[in-house]
PDB file of N, CA and C in Angstrom:
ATOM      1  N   UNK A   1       0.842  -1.172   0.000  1.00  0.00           N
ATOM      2  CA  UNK A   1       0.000   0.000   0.000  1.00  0.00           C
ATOM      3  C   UNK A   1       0.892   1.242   0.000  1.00  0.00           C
ATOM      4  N   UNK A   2       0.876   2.030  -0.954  1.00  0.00           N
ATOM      5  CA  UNK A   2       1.620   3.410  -1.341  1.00  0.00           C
ATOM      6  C   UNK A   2       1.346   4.301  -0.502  1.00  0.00           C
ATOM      7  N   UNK A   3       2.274   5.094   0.484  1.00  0.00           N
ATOM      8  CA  UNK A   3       1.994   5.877   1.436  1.00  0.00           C
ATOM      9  C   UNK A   3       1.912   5.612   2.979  1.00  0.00           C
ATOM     10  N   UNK A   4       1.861   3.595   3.264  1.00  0.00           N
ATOM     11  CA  UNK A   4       1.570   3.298   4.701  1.00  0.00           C
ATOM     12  C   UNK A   4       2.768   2.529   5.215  1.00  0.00           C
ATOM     13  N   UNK A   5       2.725   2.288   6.161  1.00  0.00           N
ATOM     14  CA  UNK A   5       3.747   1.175   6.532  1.00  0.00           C
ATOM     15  C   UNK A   5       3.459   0.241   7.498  1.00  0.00           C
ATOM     16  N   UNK A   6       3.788  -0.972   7.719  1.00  0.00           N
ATOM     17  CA  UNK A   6       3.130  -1.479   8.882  1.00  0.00           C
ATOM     18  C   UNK A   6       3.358  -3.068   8.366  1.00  0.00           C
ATOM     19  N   UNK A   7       2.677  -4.088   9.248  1.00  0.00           N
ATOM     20  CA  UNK A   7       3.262  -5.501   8.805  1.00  0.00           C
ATOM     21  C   UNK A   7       1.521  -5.881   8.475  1.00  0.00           C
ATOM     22  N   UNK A   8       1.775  -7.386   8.002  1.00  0.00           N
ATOM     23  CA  UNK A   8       0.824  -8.174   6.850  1.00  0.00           C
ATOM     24  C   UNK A   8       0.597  -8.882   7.704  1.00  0.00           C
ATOM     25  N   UNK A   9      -0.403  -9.583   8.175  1.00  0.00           N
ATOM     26  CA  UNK A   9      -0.820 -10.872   9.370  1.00  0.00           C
ATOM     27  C   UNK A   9      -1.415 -11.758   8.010  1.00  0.00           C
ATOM     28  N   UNK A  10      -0.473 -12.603   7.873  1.00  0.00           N
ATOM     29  CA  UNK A  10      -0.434 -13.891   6.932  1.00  0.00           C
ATOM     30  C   UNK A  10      -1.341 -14.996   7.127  1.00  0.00           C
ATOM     31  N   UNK A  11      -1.705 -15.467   8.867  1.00  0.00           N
ATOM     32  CA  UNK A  11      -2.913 -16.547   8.902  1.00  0.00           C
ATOM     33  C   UNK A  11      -3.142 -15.740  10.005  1.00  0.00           C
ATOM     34  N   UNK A  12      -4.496 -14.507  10.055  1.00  0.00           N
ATOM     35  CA  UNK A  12      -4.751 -13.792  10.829  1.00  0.00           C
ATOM     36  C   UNK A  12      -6.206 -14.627  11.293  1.00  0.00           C
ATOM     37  N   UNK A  13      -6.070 -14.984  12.660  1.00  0.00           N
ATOM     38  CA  UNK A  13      -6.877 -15.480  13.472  1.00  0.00           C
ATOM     39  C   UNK A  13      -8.341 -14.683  13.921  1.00  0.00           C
ATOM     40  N   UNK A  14      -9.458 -15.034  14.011  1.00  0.00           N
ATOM     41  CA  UNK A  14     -10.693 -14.084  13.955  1.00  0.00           C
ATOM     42  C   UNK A  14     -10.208 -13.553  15.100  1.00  0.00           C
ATOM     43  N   UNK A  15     -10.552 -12.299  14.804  1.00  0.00           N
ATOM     44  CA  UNK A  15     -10.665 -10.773  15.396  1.00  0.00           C
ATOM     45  C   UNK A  15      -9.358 -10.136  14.934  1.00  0.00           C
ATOM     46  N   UNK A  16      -9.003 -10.779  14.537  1.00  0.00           N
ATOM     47  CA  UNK A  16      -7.001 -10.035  14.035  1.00  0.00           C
ATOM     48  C   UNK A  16      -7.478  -9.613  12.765  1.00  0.00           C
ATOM     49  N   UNK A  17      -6.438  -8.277  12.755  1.00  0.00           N
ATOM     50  CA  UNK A  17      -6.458  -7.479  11.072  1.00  0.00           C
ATOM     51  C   UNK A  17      -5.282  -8.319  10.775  1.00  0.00           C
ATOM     52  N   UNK A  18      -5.799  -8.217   8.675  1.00  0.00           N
ATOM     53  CA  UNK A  18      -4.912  -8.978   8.233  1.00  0.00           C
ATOM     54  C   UNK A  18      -3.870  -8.140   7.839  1.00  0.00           C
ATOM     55  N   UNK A  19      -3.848  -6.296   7.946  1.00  0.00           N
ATOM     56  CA  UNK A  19      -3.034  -5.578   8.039  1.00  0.00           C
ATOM     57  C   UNK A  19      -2.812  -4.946   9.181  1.00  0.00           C
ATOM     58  N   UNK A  20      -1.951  -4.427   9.514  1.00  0.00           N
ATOM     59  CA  UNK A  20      -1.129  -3.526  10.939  1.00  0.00           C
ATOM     60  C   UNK A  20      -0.794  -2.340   9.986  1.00  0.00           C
ATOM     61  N   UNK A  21      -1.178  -1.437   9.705  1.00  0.00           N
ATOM     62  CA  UNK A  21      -1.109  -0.692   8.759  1.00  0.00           C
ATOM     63  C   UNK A  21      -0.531   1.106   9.578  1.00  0.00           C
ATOM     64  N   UNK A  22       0.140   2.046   9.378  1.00  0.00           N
ATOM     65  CA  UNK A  22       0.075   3.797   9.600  1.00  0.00           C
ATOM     66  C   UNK A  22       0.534   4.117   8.394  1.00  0.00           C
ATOM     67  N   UNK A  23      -0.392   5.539   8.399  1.00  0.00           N
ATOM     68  CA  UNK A  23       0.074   6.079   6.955  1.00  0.00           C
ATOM     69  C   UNK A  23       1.478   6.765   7.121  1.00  0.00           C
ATOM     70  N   UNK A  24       2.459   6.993   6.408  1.00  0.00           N
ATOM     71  CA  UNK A  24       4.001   7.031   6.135  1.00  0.00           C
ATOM     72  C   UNK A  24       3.367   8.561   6.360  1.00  0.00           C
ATOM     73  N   UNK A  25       3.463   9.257   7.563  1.00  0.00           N
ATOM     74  CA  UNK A  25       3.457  11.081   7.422  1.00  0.00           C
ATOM     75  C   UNK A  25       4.609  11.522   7.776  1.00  0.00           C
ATOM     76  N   UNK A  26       4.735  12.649   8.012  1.00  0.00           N
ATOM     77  CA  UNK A  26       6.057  13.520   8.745  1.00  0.00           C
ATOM     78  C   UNK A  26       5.529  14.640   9.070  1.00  0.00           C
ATOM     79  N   UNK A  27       5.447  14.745  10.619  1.00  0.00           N
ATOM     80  CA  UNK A  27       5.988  14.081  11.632  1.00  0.00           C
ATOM     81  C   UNK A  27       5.379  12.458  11.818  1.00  0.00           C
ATOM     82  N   UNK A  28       5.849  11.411  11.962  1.00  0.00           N
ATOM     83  CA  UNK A  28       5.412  10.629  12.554  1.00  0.00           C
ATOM     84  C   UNK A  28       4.293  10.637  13.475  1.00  0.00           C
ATOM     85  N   UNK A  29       3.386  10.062  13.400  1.00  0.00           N
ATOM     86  CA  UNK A  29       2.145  10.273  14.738  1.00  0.00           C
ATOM     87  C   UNK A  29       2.289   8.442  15.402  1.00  0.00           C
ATOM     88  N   UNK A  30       2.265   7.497  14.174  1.00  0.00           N
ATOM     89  CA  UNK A  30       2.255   6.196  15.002  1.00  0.00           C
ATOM     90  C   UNK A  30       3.060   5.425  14.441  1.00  0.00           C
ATOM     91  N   UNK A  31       2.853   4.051  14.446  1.00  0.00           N
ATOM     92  CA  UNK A  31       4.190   2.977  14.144  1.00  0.00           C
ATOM     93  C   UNK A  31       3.803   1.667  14.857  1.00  0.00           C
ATOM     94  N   UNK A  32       3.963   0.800  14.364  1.00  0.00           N
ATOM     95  CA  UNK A  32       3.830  -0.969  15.018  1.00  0.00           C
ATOM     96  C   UNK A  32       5.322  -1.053  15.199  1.00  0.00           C
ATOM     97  N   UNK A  33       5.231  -2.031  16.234  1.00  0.00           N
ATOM     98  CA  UNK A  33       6.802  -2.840  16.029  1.00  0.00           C
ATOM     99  C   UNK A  33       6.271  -4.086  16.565  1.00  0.00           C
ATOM    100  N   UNK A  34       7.797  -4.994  16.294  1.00  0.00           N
ATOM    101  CA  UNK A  34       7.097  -6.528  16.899  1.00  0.00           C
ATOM    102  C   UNK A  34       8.041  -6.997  17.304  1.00  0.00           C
ATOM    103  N   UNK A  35       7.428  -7.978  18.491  1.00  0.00           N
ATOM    104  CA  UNK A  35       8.091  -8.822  19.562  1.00  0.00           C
ATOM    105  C   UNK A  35       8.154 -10.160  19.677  1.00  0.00           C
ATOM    106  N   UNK A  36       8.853 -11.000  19.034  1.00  0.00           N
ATOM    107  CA  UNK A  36       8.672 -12.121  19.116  1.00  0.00           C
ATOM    108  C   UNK A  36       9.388 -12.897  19.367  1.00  0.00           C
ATOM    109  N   UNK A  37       9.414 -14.784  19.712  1.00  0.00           N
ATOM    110  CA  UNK A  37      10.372 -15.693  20.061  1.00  0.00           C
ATOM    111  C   UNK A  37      10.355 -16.503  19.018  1.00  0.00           C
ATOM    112  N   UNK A  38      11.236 -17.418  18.571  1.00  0.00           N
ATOM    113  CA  UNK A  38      10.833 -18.686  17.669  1.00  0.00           C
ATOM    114  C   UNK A  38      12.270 -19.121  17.655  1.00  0.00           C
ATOM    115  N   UNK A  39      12.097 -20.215  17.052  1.00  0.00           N
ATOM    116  CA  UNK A  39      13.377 -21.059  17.101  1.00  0.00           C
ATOM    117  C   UNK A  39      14.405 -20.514  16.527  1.00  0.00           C
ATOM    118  N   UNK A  40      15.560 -20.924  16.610  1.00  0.00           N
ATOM    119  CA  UNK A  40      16.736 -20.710  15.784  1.00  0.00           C
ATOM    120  C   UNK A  40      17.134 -21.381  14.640  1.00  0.00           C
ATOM    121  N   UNK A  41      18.037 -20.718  14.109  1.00  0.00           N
ATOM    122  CA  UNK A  41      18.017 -21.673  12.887  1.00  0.00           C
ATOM    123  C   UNK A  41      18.280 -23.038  13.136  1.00  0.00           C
ATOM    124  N   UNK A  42      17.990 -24.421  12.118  1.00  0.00           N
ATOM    125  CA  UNK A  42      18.479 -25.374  12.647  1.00  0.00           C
ATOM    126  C   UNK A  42      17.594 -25.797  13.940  1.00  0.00           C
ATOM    127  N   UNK A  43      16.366 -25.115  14.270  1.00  0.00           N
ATOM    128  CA  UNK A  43      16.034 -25.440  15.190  1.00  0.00           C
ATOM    129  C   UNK A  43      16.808 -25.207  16.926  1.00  0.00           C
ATOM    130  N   UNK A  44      18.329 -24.701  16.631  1.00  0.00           N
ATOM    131  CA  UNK A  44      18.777 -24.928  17.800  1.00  0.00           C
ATOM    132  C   UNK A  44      19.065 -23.166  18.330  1.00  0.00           C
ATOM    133  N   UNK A  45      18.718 -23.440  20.057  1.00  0.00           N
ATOM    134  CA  UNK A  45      18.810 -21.849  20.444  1.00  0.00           C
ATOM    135  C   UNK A  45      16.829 -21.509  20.471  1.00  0.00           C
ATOM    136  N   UNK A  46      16.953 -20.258  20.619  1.00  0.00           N
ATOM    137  CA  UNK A  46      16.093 -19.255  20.589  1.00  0.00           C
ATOM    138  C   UNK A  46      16.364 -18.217  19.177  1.00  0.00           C
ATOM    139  N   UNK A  47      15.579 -17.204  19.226  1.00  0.00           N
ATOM    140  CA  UNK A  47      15.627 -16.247  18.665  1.00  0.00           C
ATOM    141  C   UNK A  47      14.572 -14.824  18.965  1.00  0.00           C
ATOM    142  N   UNK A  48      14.804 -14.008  20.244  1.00  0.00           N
ATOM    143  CA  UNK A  48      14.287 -12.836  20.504  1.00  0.00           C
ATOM    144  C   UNK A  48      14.576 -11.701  19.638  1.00  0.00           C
ATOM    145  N   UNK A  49      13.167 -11.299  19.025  1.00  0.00           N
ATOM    146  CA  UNK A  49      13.130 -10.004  18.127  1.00  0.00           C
ATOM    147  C   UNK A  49      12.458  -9.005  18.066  1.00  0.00           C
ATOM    148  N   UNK A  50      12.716  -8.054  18.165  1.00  0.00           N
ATOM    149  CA  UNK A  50      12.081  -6.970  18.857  1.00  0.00           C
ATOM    150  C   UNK A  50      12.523  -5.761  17.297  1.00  0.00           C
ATOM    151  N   UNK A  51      11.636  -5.780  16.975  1.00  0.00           N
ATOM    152  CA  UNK A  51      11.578  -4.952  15.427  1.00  0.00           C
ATOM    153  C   UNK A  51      10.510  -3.828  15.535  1.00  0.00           C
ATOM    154  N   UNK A  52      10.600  -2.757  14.329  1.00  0.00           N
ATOM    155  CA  UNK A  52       9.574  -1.446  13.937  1.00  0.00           C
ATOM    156  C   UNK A  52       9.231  -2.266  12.538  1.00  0.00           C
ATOM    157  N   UNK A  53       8.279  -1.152  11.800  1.00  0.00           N
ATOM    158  CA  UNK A  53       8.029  -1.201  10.468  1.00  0.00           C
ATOM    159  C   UNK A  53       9.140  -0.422  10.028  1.00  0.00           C
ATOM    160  N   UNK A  54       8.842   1.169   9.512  1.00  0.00           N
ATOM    161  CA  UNK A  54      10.084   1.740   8.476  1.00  0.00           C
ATOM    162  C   UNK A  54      10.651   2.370   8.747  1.00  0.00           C
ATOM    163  N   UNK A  55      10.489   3.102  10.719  1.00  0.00           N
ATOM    164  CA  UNK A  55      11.173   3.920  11.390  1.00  0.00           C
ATOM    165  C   UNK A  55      11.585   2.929  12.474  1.00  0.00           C
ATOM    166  N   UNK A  56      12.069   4.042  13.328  1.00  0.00           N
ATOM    167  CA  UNK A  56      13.171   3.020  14.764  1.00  0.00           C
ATOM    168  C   UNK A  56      12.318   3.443  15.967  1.00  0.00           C
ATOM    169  N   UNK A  57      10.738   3.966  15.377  1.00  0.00           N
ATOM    170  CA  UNK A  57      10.208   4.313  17.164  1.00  0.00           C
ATOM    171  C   UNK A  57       8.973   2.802  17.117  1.00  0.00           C
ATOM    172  N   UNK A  58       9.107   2.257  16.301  1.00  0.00           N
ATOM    173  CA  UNK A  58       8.413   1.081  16.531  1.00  0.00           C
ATOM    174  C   UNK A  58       9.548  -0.068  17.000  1.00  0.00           C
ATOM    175  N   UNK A  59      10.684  -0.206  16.889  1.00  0.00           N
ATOM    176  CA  UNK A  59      11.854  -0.835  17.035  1.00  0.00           C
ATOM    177  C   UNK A  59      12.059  -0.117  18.922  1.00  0.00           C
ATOM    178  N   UNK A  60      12.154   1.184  18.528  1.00  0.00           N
ATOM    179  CA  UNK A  60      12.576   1.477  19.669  1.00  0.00           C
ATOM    180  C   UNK A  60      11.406   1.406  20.942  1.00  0.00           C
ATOM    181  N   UNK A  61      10.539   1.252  20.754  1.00  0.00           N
ATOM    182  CA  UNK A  61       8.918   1.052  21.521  1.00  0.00           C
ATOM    183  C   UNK A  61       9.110  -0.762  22.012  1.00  0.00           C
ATOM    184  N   UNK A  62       9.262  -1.320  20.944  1.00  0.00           N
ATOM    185  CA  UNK A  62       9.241  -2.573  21.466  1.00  0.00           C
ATOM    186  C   UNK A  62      10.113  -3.246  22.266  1.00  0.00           C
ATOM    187  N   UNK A  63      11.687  -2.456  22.284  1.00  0.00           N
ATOM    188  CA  UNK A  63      12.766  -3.148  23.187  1.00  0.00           C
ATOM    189  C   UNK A  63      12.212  -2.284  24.766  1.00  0.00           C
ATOM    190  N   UNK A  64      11.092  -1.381  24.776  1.00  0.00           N
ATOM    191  CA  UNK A  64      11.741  -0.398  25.889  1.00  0.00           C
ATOM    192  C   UNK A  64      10.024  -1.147  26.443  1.00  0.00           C
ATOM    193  N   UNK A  65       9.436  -1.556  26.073  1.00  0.00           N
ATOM    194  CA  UNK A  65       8.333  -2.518  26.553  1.00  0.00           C
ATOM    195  C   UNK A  65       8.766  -4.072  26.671  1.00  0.00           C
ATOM    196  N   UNK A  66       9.095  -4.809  25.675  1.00  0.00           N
ATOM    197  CA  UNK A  66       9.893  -5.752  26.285  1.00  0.00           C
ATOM    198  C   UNK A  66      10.658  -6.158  27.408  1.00  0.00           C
ATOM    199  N   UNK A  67      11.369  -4.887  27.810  1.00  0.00           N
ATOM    200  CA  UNK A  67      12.808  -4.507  28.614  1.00  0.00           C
ATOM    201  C   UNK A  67      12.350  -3.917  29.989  1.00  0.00           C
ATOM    202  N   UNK A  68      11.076  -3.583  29.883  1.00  0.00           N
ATOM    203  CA  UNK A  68      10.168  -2.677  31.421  1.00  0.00           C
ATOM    204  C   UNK A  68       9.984  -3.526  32.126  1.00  0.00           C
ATOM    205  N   UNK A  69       9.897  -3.286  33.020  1.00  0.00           N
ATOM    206  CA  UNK A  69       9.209  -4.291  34.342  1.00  0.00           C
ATOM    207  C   UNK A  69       7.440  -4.596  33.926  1.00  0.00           C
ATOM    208  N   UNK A  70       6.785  -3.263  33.967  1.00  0.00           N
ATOM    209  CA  UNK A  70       5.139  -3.516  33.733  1.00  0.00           C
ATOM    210  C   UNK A  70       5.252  -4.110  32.057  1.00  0.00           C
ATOM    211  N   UNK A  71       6.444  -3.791  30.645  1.00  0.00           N
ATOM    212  CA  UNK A  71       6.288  -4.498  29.380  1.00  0.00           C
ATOM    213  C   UNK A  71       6.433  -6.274  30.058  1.00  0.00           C
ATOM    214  N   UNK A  72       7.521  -6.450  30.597  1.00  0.00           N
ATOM    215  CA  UNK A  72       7.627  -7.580  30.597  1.00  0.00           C
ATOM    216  C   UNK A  72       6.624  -9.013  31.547  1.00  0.00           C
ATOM    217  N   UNK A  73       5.938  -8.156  32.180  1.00  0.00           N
ATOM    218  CA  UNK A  73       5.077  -8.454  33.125  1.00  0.00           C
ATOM    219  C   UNK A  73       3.893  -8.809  32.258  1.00  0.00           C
ATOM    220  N   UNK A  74       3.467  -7.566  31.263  1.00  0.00           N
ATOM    221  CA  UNK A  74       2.377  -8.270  30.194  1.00  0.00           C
ATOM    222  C   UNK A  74       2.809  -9.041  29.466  1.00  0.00           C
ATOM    223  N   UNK A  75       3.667  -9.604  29.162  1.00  0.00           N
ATOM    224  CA  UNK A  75       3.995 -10.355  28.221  1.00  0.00           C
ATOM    225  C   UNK A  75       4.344 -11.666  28.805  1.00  0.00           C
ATOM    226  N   UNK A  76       4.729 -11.903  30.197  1.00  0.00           N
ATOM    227  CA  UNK A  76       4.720 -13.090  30.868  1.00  0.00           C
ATOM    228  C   UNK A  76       3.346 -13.251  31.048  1.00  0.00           C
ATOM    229  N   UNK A  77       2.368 -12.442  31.595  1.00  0.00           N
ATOM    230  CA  UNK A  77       0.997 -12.843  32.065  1.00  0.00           C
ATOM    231  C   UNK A  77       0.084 -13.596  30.694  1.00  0.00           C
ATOM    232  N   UNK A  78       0.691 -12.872  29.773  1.00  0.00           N
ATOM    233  CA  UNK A  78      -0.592 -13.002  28.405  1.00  0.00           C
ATOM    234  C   UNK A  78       0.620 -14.216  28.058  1.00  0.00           C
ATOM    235  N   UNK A  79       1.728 -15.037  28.277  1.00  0.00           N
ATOM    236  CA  UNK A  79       1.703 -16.072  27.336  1.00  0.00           C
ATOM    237  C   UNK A  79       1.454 -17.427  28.316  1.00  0.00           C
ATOM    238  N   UNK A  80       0.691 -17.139  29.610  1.00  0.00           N
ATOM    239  CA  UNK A  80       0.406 -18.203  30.539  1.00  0.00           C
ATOM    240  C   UNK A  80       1.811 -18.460  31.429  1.00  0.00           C
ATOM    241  N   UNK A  81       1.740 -19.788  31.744  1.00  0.00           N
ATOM    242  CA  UNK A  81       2.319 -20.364  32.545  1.00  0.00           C
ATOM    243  C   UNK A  81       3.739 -20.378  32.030  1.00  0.00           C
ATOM    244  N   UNK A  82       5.362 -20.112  32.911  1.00  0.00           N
ATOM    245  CA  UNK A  82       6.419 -19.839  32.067  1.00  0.00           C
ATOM    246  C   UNK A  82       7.340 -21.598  32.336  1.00  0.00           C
ATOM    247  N   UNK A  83       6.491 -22.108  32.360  1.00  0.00           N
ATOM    248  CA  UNK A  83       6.762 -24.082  32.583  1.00  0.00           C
ATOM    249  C   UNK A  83       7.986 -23.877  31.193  1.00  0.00           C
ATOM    250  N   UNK A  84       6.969 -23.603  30.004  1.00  0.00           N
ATOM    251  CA  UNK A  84       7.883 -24.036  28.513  1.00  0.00           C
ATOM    252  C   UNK A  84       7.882 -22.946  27.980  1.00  0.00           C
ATOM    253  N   UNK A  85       8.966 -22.679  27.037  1.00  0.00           N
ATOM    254  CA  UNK A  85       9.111 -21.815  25.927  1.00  0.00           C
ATOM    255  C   UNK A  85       8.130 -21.979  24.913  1.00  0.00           C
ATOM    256  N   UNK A  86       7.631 -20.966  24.960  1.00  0.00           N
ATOM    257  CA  UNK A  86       6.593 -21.340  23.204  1.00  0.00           C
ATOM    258  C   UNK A  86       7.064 -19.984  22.159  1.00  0.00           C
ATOM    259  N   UNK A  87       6.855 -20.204  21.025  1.00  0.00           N
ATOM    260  CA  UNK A  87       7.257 -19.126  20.203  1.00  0.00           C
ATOM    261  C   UNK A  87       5.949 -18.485  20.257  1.00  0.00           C
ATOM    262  N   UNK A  88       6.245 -16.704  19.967  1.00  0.00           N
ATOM    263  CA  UNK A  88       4.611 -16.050  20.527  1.00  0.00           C
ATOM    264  C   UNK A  88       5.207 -15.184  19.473  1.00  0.00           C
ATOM    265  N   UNK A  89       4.268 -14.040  18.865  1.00  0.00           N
ATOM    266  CA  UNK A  89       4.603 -12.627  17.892  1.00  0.00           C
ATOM    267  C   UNK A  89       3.344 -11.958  18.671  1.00  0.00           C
ATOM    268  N   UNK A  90       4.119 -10.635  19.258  1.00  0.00           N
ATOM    269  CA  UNK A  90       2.891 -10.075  19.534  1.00  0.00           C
ATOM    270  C   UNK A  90       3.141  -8.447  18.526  1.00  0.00           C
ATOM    271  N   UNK A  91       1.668  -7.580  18.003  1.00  0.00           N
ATOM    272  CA  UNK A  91       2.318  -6.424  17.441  1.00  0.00           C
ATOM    273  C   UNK A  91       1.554  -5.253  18.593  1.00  0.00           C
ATOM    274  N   UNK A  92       2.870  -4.212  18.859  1.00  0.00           N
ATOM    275  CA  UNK A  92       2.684  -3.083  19.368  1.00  0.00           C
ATOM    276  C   UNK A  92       2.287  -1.948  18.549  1.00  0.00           C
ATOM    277  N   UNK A  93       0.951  -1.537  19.024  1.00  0.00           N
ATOM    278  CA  UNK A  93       0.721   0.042  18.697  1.00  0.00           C
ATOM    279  C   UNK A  93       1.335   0.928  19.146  1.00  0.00           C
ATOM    280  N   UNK A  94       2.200   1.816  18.477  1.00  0.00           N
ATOM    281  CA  UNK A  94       2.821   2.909  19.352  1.00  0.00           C
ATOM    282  C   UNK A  94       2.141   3.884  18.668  1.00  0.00           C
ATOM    283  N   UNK A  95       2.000   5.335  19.282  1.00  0.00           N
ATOM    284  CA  UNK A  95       1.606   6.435  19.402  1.00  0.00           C
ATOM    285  C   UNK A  95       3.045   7.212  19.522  1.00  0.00           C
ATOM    286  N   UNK A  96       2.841   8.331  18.851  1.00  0.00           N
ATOM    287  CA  UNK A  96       4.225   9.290  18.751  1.00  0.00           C
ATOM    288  C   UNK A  96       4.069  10.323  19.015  1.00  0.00           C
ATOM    289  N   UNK A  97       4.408  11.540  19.986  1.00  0.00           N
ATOM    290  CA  UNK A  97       4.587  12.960  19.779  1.00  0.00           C
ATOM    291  C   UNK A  97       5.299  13.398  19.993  1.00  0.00           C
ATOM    292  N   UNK A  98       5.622  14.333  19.116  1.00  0.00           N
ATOM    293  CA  UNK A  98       6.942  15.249  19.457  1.00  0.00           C
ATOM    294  C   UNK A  98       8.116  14.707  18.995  1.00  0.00           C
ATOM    295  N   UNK A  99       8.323  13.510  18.197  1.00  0.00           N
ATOM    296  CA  UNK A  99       9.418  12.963  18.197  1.00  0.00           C
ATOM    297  C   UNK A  99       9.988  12.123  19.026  1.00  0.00           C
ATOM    298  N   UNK A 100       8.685  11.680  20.370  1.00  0.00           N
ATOM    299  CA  UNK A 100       8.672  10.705  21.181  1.00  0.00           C
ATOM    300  C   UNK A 100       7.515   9.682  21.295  1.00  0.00           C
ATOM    301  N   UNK A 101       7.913   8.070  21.132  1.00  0.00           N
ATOM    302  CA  UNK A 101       7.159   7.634  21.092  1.00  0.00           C
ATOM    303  C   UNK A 101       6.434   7.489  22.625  1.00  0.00           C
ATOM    304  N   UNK A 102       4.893   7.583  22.905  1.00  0.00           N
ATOM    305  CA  UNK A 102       4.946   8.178  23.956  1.00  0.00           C
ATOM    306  C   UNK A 102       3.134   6.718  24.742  1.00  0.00           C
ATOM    307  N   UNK A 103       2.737   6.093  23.686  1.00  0.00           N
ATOM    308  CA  UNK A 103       1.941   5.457  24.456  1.00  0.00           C
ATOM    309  C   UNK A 103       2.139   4.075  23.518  1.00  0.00           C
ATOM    310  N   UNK A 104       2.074   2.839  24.383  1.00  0.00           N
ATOM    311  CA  UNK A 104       2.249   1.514  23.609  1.00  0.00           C
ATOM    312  C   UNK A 104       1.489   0.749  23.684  1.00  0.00           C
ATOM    313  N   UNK A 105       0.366  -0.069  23.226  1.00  0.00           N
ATOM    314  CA  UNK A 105      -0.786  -0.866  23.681  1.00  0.00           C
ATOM    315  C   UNK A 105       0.333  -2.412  22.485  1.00  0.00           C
ATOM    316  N   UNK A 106       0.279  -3.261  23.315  1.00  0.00           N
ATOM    317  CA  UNK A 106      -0.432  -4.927  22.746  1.00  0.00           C
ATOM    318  C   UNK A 106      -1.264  -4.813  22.164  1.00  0.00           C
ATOM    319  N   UNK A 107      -1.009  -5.632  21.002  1.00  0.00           N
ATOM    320  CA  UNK A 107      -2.478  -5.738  19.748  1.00  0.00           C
ATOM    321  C   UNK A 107      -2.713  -7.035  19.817  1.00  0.00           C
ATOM    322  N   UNK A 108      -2.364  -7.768  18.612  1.00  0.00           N
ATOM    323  CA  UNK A 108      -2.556  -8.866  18.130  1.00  0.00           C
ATOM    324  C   UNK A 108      -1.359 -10.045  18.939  1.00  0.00           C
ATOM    325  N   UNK A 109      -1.269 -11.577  19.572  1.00  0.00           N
ATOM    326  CA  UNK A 109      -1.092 -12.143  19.967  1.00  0.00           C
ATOM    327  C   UNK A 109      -0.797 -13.213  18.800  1.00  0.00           C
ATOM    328  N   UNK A 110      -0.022 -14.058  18.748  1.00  0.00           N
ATOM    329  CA  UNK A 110       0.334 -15.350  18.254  1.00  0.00           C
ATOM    330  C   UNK A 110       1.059 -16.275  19.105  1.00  0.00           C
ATOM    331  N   UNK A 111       0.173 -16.872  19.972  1.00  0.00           N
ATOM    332  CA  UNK A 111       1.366 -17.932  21.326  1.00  0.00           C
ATOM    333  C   UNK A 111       1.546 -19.427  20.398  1.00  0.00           C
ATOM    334  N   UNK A 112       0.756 -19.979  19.297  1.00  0.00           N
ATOM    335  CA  UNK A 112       1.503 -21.022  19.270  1.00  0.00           C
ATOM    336  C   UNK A 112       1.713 -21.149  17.334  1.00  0.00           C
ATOM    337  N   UNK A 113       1.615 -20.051  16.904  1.00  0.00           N
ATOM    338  CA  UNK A 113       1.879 -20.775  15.703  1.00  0.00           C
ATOM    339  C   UNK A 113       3.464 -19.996  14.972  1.00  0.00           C
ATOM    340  N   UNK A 114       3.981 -19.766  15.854  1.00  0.00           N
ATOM    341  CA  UNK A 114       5.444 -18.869  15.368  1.00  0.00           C
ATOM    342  C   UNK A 114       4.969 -17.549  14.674  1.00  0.00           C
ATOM    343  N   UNK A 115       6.079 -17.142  14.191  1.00  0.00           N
ATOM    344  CA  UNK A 115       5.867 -15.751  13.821  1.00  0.00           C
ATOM    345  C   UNK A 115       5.110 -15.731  12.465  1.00  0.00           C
ATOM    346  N   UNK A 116       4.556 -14.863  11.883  1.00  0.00           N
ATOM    347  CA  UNK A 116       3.725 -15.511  10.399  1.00  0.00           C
ATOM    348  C   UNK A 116       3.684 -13.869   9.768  1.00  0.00           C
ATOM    349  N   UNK A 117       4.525 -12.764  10.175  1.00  0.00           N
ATOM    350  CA  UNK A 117       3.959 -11.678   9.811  1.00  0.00           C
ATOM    351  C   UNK A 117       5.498 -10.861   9.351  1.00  0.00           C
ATOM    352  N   UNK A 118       4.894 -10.358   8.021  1.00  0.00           N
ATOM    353  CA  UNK A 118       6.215  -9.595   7.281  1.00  0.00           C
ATOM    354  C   UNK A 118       5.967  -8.071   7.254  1.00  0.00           C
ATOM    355  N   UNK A 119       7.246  -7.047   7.264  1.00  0.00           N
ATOM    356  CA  UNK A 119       6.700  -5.864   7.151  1.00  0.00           C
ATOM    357  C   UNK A 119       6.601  -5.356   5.594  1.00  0.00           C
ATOM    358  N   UNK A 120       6.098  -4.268   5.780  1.00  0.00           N
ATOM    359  CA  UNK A 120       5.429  -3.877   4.087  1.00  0.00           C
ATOM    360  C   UNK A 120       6.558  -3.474   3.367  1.00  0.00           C
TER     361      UNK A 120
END
């Protein structure tokens, strides 16, 4: 889509958009980024990723929620019990002003089918 940026939800589960979509403005007003686990290559290891769409305040939103005490707290509570590793993608709404990204909500959830979502 000419003008937006944002990631594609590839097997988007009912109630999930199959886009994560902001229109490309300047100043920036919003931005997704994403947080996710999944295997490593080879299967062996982990792999924690904490990404934006086409700027660094969706990148930079998601390590500083990830990395919080209350980010990391939602993100232990919403993937259950921490018994096993499961691969999860979750996408963050960020909100921007001023050149600060300044409010972050959890959107969309994926706890068991790995990551499935590309940016535009």
């Amino acid at each position: 889509m000419p003008g937006y940026t944002g990631f594609v939800n590839h097997h988007p589960h009912p109630g999930e958009k199959p886009l994560y979509v902001c229109p490309e403005t300047f100043p920036h007003t919003e931005e997704y980024g994403i947080i996710a686990l999944f295997p490593g290559p080879k299967g062996e290891g982990w792999v924690f990723l904490l990404s934006g769409g086409t700027s660094t305040f969706g990148t930079e939103a998601a390590m500083d929620y990830a990395t919080s005490p209350k980010g990391a707290a939602e993100l232990l509570s919403a993937l259950g019990k921490p018994a096993q590793i499961r691969p999860f993608e979750a996408i963050l709404h960020v909100s921007i002003a001023r050149g600060v990204s300044r409010s972050r909500k959890i959107g969309q959830w994926d706890k068991w089918r790995g990551c499935s979502s590309t940016a535009m």
